[in-house]
N, C-alpha and C. Protein backbone atom coordinates (compact mmCIF):
# COMPACT_ATOMS: atom_id res chain seq x y z
N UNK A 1 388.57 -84.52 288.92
CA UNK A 1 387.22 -84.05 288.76
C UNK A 1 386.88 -83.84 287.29
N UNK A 2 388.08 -83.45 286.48
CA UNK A 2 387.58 -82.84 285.51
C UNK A 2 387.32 -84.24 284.57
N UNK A 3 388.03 -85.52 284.85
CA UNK A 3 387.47 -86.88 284.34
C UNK A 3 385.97 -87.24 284.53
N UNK A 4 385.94 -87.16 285.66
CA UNK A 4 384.31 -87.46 285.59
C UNK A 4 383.35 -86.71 285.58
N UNK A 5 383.51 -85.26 285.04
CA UNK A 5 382.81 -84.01 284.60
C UNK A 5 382.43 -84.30 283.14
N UNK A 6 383.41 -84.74 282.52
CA UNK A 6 383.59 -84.92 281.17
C UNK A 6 383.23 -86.13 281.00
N UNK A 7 383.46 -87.30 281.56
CA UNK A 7 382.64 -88.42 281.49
C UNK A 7 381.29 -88.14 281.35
N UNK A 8 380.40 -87.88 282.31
CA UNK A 8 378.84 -87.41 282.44
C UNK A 8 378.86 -86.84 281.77
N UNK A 9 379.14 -85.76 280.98
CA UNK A 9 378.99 -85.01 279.69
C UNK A 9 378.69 -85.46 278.62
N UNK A 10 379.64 -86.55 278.57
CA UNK A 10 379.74 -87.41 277.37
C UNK A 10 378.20 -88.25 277.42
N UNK A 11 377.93 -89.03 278.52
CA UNK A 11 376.74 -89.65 278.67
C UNK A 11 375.36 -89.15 278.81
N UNK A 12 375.40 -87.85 278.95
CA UNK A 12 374.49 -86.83 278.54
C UNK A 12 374.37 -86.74 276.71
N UNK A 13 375.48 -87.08 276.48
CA UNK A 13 375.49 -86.48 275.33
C UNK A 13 374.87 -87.63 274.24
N UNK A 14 375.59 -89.02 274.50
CA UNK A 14 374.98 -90.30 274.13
C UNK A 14 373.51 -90.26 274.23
N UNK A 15 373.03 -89.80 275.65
CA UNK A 15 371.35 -90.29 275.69
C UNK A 15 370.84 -89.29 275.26
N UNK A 16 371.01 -88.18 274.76
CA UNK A 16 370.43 -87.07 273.99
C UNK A 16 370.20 -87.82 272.30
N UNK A 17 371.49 -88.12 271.60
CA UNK A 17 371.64 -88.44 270.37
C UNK A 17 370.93 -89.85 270.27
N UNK A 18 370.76 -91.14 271.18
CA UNK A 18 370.74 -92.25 271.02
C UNK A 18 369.29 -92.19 270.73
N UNK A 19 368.86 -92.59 269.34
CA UNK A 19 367.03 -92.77 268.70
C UNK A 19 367.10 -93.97 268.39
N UNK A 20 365.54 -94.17 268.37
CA UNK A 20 365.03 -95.23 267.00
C UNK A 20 365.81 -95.40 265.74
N UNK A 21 366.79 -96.20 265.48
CA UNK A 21 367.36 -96.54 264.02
C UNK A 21 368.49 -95.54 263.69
N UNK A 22 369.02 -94.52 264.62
CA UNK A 22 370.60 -93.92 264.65
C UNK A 22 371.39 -95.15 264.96
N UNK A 23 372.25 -94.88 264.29
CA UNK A 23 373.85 -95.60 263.91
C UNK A 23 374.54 -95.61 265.27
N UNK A 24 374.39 -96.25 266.02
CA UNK A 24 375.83 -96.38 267.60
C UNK A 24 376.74 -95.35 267.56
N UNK A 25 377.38 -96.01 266.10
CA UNK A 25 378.72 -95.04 265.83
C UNK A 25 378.81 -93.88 265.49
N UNK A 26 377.62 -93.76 264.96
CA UNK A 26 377.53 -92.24 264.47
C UNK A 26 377.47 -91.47 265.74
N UNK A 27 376.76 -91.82 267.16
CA UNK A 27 375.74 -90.86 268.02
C UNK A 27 377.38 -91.27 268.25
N UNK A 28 377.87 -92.17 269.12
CA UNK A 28 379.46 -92.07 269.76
C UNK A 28 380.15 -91.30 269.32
N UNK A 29 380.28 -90.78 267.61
CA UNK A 29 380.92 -90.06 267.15
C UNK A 29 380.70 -88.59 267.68
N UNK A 30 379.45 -88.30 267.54
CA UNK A 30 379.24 -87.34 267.57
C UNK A 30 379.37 -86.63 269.06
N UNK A 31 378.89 -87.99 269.93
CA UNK A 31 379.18 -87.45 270.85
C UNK A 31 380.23 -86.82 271.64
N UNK A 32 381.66 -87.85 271.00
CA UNK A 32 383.02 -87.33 271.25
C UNK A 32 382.79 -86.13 271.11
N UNK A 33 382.38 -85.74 269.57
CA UNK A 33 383.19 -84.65 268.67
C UNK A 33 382.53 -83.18 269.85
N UNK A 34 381.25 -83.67 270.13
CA UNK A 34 381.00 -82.53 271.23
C UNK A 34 381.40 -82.06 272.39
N UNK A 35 381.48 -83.06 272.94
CA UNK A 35 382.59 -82.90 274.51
C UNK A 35 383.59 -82.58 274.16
N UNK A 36 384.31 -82.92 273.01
CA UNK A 36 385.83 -82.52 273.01
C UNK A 36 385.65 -80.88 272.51
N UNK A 37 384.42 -80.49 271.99
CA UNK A 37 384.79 -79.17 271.25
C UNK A 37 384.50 -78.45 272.65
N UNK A 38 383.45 -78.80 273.57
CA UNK A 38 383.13 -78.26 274.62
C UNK A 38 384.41 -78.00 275.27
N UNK A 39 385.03 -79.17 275.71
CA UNK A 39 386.30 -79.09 276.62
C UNK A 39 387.03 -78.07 275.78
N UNK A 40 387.53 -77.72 274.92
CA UNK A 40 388.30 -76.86 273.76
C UNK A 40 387.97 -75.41 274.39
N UNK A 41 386.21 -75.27 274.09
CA UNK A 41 385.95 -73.85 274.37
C UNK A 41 386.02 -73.74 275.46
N UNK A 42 386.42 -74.63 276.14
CA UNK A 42 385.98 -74.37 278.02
C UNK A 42 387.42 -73.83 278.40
N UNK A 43 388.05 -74.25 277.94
CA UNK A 43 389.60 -74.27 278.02
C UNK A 43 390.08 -72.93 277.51
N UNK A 44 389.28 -72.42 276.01
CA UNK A 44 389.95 -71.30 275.52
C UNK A 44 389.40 -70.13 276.70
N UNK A 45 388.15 -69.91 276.73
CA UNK A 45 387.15 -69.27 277.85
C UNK A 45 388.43 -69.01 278.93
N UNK A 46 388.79 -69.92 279.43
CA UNK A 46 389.71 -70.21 280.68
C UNK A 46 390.86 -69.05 280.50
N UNK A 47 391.25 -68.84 279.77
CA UNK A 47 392.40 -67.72 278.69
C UNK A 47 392.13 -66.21 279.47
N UNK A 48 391.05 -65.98 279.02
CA UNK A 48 390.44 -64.36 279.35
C UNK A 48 389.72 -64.63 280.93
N UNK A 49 390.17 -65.60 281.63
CA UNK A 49 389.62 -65.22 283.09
C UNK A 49 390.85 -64.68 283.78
N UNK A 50 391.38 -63.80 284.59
CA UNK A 50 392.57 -63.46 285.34
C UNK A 50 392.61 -64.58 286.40
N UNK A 51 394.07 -65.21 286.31
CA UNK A 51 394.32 -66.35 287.04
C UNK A 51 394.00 -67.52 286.89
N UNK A 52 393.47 -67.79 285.33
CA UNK A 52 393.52 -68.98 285.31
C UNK A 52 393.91 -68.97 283.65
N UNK A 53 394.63 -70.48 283.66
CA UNK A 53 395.24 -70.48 282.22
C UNK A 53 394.47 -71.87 281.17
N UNK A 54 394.24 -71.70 280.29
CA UNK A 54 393.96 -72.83 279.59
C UNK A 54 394.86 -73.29 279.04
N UNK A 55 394.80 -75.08 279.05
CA UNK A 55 396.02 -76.11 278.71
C UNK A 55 395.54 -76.84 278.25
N UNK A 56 396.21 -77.71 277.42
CA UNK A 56 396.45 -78.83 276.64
C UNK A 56 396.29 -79.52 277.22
N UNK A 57 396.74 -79.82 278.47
CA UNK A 57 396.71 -80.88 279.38
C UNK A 57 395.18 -81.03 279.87
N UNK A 58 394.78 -80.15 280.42
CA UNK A 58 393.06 -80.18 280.84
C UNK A 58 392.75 -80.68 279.56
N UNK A 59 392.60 -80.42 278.56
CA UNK A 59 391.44 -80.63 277.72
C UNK A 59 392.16 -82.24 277.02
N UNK A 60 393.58 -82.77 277.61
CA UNK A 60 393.56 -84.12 277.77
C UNK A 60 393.14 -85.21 278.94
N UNK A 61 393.05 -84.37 279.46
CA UNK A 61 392.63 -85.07 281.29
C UNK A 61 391.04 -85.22 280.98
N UNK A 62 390.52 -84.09 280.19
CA UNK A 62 388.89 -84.30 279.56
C UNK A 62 389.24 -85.36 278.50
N UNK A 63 389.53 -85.74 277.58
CA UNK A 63 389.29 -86.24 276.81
C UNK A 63 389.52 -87.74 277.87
N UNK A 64 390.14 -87.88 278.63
CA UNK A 64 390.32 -89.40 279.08
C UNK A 64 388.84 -89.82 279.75
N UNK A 65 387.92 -88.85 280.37
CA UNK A 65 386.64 -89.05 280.94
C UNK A 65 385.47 -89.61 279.68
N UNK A 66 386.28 -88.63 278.77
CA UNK A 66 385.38 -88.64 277.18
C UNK A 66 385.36 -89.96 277.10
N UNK A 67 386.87 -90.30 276.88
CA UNK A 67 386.98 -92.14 275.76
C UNK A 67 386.53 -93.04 276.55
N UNK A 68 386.70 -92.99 278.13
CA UNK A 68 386.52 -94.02 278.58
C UNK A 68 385.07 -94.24 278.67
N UNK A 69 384.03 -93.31 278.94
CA UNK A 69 382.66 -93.31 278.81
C UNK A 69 382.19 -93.97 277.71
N UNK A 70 383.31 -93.46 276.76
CA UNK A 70 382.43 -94.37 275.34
C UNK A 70 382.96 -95.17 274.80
N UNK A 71 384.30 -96.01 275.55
CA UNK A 71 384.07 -97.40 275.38
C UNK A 71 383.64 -97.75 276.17
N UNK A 72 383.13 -97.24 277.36
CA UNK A 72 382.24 -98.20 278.53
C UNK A 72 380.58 -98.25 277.44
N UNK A 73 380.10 -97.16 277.01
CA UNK A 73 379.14 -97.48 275.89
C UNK A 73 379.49 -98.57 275.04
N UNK A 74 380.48 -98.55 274.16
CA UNK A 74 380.78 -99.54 272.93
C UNK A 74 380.88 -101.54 273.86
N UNK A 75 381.74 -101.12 274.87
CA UNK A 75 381.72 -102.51 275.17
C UNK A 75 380.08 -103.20 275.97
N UNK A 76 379.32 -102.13 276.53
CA UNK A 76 377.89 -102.97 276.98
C UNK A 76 377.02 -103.14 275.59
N UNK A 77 377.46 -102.85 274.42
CA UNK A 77 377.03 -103.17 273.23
C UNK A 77 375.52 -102.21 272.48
N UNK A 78 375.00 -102.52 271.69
CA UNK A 78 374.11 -101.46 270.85
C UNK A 78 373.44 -100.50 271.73
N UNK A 79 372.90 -101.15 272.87
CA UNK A 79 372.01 -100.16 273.54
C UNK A 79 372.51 -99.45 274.32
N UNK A 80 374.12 -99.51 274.97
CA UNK A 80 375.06 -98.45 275.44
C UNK A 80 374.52 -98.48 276.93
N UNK A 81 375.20 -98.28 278.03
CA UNK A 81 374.86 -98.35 279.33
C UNK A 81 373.93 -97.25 279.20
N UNK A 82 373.46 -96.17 278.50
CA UNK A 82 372.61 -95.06 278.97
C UNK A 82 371.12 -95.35 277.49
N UNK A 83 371.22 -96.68 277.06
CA UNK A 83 369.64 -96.78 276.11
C UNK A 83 368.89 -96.43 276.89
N UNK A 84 367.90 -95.93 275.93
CA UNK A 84 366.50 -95.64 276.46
C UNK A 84 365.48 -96.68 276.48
N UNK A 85 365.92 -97.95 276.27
CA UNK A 85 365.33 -99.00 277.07
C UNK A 85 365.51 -99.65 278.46
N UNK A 86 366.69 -98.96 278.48
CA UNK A 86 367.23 -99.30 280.13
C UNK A 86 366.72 -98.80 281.39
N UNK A 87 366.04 -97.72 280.79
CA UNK A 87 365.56 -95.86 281.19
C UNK A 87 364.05 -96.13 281.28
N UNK A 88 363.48 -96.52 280.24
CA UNK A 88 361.79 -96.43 280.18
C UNK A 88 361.51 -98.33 279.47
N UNK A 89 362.02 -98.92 279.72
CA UNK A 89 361.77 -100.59 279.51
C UNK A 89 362.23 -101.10 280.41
């Protein structure tokens, strides 16, 4: 679950950043860099709940939903499976 939680996250996160004349790589970048900080705090959060522990491992089991989302972006090419021409064109 937590793969394709973090997947959709990620693609939330792409069609938020993705404009007129932004850089692919930059919004991909950025978008990682957010899901992964998300998964991080979600994980530390997880610490101070009784009975549940935050791991390394979750916030790698997230990151695999992360990468694969955004090479499924990088390989359908500039406009990324979630452009906003796909959406409103």
């Amino acid at each position: 679950m937590h793969v394709v939680a973090y997947g959709i996250l990620t693609a939330f996160y792409l069609r938020a950043l993705r404009g007129a004349g932004r850089d692919d790589r930059v919004v991909r970048v950025a978008s990682v860099v957010l899901a992964v900080a998300y998964a991080l705090s979600d994980e530390y959060h997880q610490t101070f709940v009784p009975g549940r522990n935050g791991t390394w491992v979750d916030v790698a089991v997230d990151g695999v939903g992360i990468l694969g989302v955004t090479a499924l972006d990088w390989c359908l090419g500039s406009r990324g499976f979630v452009g906003a021409s796909q959406v409103f064109g």
